[in-house]
N, C-alpha and C. Protein backbone atom coordinates (compact mmCIF):
# COMPACT_ATOMS: atom_id res chain seq x y z
N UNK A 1 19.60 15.18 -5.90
CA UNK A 1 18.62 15.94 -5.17
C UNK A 1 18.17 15.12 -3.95
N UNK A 2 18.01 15.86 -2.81
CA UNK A 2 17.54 15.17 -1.67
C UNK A 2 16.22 15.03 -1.05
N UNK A 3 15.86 13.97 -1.30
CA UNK A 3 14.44 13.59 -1.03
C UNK A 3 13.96 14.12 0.21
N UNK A 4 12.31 14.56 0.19
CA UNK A 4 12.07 15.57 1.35
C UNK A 4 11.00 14.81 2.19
N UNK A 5 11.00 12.97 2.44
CA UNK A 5 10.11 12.16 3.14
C UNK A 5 10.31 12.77 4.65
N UNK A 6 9.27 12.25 5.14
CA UNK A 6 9.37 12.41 6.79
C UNK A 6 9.79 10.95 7.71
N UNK A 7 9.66 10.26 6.74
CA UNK A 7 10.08 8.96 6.89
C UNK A 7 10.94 8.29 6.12
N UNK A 8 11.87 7.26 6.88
CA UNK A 8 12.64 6.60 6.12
C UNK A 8 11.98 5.10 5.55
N UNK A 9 12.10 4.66 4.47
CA UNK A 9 11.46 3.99 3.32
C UNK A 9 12.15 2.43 3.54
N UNK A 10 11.57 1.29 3.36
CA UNK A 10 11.96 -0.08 4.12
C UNK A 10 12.05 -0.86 2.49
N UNK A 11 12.34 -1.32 1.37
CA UNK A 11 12.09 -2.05 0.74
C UNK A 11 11.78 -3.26 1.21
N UNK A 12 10.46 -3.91 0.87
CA UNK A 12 9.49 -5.41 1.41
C UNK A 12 9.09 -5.79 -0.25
N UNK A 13 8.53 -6.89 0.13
CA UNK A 13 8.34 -7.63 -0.91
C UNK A 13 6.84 -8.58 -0.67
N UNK A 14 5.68 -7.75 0.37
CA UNK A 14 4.69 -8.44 0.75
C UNK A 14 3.42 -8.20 0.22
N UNK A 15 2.75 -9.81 -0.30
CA UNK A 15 1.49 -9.91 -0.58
C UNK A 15 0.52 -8.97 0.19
N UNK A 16 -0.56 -8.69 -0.24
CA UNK A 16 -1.64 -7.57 0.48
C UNK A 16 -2.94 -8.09 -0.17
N UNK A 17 -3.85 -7.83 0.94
CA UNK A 17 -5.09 -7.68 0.35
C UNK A 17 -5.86 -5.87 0.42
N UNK A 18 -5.96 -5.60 -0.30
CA UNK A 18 -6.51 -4.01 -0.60
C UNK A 18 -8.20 -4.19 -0.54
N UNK A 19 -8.92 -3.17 0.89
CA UNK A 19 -10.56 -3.97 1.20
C UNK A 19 -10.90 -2.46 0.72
N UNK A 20 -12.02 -1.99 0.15
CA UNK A 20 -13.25 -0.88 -0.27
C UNK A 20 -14.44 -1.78 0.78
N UNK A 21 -15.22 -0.55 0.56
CA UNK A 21 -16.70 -0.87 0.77
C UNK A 21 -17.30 -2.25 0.01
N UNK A 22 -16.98 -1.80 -1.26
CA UNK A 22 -17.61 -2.90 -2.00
C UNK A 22 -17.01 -4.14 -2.47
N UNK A 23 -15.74 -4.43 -2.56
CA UNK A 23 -14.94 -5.44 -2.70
C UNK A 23 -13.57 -5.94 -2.17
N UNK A 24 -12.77 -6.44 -2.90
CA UNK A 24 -11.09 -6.78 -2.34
C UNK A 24 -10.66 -6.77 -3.50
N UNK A 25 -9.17 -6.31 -3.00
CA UNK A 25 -8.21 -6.85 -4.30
C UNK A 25 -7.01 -7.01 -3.63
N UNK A 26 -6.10 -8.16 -4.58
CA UNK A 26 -4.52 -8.06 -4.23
C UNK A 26 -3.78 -7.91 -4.82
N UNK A 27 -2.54 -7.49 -4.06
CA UNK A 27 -1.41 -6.95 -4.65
C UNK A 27 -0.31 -7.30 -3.66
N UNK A 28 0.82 -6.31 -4.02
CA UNK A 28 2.41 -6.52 -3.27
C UNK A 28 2.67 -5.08 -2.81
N UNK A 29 2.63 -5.36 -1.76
CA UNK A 29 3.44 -3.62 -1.07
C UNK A 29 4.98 -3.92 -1.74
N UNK A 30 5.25 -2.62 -1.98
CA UNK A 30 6.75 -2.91 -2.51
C UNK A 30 8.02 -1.65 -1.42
N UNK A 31 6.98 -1.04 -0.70
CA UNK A 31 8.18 -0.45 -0.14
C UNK A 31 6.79 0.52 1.39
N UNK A 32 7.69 0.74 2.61
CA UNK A 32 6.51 0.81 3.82
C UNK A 32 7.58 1.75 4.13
N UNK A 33 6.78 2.84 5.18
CA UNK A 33 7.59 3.83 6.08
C UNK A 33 6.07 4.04 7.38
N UNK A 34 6.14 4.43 8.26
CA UNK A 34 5.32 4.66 9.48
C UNK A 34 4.48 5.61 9.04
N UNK A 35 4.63 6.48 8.24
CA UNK A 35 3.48 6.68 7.22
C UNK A 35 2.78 6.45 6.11
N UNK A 36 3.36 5.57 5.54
CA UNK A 36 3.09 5.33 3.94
C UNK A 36 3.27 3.94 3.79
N UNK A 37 2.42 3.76 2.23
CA UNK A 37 2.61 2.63 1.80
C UNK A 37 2.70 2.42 0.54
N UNK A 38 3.34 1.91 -0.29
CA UNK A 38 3.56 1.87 -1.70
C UNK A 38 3.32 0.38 -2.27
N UNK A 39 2.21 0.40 -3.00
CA UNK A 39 2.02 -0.65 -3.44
C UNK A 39 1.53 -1.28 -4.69
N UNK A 40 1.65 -2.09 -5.36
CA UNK A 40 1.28 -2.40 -7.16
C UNK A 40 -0.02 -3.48 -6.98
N UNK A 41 -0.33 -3.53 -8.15
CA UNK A 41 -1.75 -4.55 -8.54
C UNK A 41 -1.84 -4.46 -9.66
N UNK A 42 -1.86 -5.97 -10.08
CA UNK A 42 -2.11 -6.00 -11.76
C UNK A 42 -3.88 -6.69 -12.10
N UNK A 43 -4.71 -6.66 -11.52
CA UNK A 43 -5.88 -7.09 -11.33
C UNK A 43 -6.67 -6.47 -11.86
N UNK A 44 -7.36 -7.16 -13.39
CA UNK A 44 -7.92 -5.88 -14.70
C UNK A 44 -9.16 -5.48 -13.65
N UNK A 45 -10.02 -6.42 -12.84
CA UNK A 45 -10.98 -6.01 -12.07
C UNK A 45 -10.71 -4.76 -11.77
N UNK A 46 -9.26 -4.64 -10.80
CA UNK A 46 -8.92 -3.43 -9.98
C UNK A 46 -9.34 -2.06 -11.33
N UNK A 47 -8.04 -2.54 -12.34
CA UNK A 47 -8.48 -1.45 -13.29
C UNK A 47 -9.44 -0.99 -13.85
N UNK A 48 -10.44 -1.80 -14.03
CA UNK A 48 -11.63 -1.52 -14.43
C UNK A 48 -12.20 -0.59 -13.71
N UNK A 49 -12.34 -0.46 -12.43
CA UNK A 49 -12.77 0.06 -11.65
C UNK A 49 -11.73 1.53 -10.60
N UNK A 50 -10.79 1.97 -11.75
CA UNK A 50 -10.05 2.55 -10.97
C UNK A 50 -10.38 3.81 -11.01
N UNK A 51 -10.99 4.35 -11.48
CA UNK A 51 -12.09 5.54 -11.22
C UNK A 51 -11.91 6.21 -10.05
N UNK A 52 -12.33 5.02 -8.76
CA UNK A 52 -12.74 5.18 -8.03
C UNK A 52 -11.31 5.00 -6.91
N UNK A 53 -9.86 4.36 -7.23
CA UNK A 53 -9.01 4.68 -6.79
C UNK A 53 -8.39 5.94 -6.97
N UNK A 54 -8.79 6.93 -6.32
CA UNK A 54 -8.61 8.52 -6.52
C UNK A 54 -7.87 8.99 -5.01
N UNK A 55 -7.25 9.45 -5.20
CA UNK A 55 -6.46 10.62 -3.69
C UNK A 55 -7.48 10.98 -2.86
N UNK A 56 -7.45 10.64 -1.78
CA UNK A 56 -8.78 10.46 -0.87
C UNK A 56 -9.72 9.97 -0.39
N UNK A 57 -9.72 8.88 -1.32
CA UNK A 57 -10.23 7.65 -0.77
C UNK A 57 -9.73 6.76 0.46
N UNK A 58 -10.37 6.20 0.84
CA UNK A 58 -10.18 5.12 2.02
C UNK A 58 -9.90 3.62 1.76
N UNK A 59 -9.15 3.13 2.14
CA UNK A 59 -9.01 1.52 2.09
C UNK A 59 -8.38 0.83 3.06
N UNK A 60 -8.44 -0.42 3.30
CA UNK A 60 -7.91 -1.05 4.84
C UNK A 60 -7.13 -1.92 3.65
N UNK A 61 -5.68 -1.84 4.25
CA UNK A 61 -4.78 -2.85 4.06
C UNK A 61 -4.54 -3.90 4.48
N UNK A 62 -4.50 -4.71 4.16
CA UNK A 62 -4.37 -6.38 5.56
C UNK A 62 -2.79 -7.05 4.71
N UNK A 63 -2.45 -7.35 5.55
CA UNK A 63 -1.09 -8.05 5.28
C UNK A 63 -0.54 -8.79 6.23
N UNK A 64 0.50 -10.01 5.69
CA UNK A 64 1.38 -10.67 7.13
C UNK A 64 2.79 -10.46 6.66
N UNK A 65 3.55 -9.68 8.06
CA UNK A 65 4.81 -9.55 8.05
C UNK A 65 5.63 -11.05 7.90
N UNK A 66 7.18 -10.66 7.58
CA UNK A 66 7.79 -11.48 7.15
C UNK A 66 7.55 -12.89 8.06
N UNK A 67 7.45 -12.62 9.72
CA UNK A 67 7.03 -13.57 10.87
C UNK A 67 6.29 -14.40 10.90
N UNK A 68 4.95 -13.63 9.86
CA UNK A 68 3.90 -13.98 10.15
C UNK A 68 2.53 -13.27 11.28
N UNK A 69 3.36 -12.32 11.22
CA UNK A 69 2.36 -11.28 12.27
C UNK A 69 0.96 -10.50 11.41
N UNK A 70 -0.13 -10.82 11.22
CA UNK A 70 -0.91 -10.13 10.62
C UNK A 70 -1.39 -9.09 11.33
N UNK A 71 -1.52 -7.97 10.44
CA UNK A 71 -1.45 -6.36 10.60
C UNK A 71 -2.73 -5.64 9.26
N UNK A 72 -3.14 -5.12 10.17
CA UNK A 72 -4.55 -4.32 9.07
C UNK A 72 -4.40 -2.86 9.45
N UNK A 73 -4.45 -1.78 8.16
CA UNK A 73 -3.86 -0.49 8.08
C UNK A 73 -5.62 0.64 7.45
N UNK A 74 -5.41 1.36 8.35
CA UNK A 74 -6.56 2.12 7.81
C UNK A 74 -5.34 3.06 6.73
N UNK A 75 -5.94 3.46 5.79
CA UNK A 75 -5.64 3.95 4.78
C UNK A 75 -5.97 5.11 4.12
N UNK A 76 -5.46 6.24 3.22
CA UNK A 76 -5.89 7.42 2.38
C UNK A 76 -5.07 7.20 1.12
N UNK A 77 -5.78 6.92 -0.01
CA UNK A 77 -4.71 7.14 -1.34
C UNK A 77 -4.26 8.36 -1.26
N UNK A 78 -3.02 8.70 -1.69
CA UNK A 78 -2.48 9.70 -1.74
C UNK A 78 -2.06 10.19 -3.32
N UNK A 79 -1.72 9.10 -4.26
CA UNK A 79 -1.03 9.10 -6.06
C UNK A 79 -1.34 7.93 -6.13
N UNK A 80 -1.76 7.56 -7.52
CA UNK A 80 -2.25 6.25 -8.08
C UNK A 80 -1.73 6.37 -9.47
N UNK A 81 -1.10 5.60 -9.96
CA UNK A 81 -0.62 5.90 -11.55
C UNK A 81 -0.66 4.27 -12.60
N UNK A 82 -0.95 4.18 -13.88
CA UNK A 82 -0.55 3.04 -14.27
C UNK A 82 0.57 3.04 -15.02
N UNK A 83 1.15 1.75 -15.03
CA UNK A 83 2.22 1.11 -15.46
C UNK A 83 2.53 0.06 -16.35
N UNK A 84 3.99 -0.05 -16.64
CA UNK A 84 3.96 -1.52 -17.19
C UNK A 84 3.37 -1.47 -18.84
N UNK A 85 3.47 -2.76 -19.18
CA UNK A 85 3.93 -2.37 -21.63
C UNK A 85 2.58 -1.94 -21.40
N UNK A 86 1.29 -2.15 -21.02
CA UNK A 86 0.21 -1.96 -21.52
C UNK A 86 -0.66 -1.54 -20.68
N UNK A 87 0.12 -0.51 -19.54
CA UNK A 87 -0.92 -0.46 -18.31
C UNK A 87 -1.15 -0.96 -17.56
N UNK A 88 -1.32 -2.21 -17.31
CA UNK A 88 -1.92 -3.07 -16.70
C UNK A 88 -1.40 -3.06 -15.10
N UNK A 89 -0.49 -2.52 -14.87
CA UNK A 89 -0.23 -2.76 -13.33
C UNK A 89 -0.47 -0.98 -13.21
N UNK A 90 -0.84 -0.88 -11.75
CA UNK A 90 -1.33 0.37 -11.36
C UNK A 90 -0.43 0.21 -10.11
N UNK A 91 0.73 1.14 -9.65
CA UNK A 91 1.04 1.65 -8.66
C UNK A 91 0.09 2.77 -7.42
N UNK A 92 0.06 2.57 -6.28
CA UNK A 92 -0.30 3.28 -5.75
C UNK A 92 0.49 3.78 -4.20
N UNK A 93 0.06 5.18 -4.38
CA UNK A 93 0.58 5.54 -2.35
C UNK A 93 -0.35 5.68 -1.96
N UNK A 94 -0.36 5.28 -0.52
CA UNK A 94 -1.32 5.28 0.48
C UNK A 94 -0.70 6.09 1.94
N UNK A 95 -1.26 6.44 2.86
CA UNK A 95 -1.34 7.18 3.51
C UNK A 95 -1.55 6.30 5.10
N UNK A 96 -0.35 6.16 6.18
CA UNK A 96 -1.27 5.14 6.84
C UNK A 96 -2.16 6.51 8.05
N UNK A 97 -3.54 5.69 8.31
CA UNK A 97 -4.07 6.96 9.15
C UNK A 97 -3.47 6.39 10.66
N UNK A 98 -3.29 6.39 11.33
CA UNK A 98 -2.88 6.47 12.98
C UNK A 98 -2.64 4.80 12.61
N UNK A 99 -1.20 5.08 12.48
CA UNK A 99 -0.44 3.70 12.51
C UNK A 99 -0.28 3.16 13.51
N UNK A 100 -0.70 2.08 13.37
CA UNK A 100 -0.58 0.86 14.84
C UNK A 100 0.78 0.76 15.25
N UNK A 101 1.46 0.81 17.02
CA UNK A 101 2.67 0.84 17.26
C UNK A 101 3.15 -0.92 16.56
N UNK A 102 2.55 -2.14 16.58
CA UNK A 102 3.31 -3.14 16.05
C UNK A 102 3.57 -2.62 14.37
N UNK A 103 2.90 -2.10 13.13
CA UNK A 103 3.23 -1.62 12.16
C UNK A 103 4.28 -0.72 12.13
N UNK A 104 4.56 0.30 13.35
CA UNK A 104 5.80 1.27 13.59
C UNK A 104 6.79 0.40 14.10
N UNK A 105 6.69 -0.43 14.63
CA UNK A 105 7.55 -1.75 14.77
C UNK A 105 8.16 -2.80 13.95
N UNK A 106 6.93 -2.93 12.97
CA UNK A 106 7.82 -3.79 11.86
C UNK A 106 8.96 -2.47 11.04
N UNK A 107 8.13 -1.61 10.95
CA UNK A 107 9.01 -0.67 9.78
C UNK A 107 10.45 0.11 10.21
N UNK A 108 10.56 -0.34 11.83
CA UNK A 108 11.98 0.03 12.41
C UNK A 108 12.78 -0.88 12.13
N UNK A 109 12.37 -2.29 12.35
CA UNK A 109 12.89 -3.54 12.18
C UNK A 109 14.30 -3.51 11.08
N UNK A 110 15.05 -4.26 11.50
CA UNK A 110 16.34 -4.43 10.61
C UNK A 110 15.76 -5.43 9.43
N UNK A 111 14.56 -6.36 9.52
CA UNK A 111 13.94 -7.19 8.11
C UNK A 111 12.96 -7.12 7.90
């Protein structure tokens, strides 16, 4: 079956910090497109509190490309699910809102 993205999908392997109003958390983006972002967290804090990671929410992404170029992403959850023997890791998609042209830049990039 043929996948119906609007974007083509980059497999990465980069640390993140995930910002709310009220705190931080980190995780690993595991895969980026000029709209989207896919990313895991195994942080019981995070879970504890995942309530409040719901489809529609807001969050700023901060991350450094493979270079070293740091890049901050306004954000919309889009699917949040948990994972893993006991739950404990929570996948999520995110939504990027008006992607920065250097972020549409890394995600053309050949690395």
């Amino acid at each position: 079956m043929k996948e119906r993205r609007r974007c083509q999908r980059k497999s990465v392997r980069i640390k993140a910090e995930i910002i709310s109003e009220e705190t931080s958390y980190s995780g690993f983006i595991d895969n980026i497109s000029e709209r989207g972002i896919s990313l895991e967290t195994d942080s019981t804090n995070f879970l504890a509190r995942s309530t409040r990671f719901t489809p529609g929410n807001k969050y700023q992404i901060k991350f450094e490309t493979p270079v070293g170029e740091p890049l901050s992403l306004n954000c919309k959850v889009t699917w949040s699910f948990k994972t893993g023997t006991h739950g404990i890791v929570r996948k999520v998609g995110l939504e990027v809102i008006f992607p920065p042209p250097s972020y549409i830049d890394f995600c053309n990039s050949p690395k």
